[in-house]
C-alpha atoms as a PDB file:
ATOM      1  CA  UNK A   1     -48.201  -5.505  -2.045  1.00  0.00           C
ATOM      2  CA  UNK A   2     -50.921  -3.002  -1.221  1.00  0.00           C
ATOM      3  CA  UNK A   3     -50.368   0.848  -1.444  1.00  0.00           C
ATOM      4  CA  UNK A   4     -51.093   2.354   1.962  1.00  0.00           C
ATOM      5  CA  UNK A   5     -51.420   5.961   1.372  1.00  0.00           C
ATOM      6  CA  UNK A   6     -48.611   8.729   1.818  1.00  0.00           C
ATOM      7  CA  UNK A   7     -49.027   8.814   5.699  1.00  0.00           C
ATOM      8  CA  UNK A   8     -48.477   5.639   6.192  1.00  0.00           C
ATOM      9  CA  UNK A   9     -45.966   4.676   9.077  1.00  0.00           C
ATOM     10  CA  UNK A  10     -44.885   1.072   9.289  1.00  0.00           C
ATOM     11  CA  UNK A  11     -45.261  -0.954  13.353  1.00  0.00           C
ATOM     12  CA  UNK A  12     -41.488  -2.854  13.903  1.00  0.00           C
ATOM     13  CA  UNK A  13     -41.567  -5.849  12.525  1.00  0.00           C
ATOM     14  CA  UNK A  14     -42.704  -7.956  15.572  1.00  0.00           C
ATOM     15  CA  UNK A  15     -45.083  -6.173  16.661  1.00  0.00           C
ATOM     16  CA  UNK A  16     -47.846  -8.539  15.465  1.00  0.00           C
ATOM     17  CA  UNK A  17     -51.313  -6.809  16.827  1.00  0.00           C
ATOM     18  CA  UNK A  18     -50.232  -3.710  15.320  1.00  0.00           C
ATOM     19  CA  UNK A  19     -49.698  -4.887  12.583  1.00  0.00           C
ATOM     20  CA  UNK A  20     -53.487  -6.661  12.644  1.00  0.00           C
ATOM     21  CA  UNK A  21     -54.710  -3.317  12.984  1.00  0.00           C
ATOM     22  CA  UNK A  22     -53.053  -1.973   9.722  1.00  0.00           C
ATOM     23  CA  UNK A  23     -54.405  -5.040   8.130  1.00  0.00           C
ATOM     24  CA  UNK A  24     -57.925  -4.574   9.136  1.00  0.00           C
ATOM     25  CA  UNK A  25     -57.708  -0.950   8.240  1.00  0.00           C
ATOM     26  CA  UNK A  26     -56.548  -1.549   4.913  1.00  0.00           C
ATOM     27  CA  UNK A  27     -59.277  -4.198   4.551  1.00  0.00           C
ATOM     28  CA  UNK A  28     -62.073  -2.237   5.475  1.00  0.00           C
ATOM     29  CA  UNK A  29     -61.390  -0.059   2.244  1.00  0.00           C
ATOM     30  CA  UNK A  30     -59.408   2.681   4.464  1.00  0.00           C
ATOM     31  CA  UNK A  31     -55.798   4.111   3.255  1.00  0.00           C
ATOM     32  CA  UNK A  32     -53.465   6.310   5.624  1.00  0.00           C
ATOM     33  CA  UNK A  33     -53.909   9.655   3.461  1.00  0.00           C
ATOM     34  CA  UNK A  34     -54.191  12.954   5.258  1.00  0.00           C
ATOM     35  CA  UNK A  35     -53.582  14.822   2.086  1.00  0.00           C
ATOM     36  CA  UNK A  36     -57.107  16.141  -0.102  1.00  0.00           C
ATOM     37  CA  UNK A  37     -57.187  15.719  -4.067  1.00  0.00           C
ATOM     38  CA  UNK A  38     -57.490  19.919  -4.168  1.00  0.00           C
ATOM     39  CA  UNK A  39     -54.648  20.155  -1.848  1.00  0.00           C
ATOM     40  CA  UNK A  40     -55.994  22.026   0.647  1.00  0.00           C
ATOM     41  CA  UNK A  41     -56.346  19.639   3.702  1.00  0.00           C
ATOM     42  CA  UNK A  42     -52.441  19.032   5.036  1.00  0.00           C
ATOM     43  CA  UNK A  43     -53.477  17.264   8.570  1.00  0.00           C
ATOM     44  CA  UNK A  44     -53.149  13.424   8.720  1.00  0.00           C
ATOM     45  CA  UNK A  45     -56.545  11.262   9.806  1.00  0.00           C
ATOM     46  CA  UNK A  46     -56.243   9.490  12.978  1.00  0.00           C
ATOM     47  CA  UNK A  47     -56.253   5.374  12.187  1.00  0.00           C
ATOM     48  CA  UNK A  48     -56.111   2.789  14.760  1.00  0.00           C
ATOM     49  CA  UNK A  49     -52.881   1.233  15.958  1.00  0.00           C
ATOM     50  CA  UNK A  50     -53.764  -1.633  18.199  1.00  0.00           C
ATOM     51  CA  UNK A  51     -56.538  -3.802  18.561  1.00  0.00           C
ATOM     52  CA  UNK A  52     -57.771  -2.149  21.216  1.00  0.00           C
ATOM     53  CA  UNK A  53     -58.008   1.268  19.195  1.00  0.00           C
ATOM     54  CA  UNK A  54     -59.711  -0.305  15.999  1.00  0.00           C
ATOM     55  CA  UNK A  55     -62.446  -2.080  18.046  1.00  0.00           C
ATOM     56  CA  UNK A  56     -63.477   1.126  19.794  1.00  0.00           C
ATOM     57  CA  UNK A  57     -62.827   3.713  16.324  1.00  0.00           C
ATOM     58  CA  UNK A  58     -63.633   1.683  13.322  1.00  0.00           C
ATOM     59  CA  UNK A  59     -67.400   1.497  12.224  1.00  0.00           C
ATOM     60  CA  UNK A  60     -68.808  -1.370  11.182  1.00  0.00           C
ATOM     61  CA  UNK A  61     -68.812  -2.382   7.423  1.00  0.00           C
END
């Protein structure tokens, strides 16, 4: 099991290319955390939900 980050939100269960998205997220080293280590940054970071989203968002590793 892999720790996602506090803002992560979970796709239903068959919904299979969001789901490929969270995986490639995760993969590329990136967690769903909005919140700073000093606390002072509350907003969430955008991260891609479909395919379509992480082909056009996520840079290259």
């Amino acid at each position: 099991m892999t720790y996602a980050g506090h803002d992560f939100a979970a796709p239903r269960r068959r919904r299979s290319g969001e789901w490929a998205a969270v995986a490639a997220v995760l993969a590329a080293g990136l967690r769903y955390e909005g919140f700073e280590t000093c606390g002072c940054g509350r907003d969430p970071k955008p991260r891609p939900r479909t395919r379509a989203q992480l082909r056009r968002g996520l840079p290259a590793r």
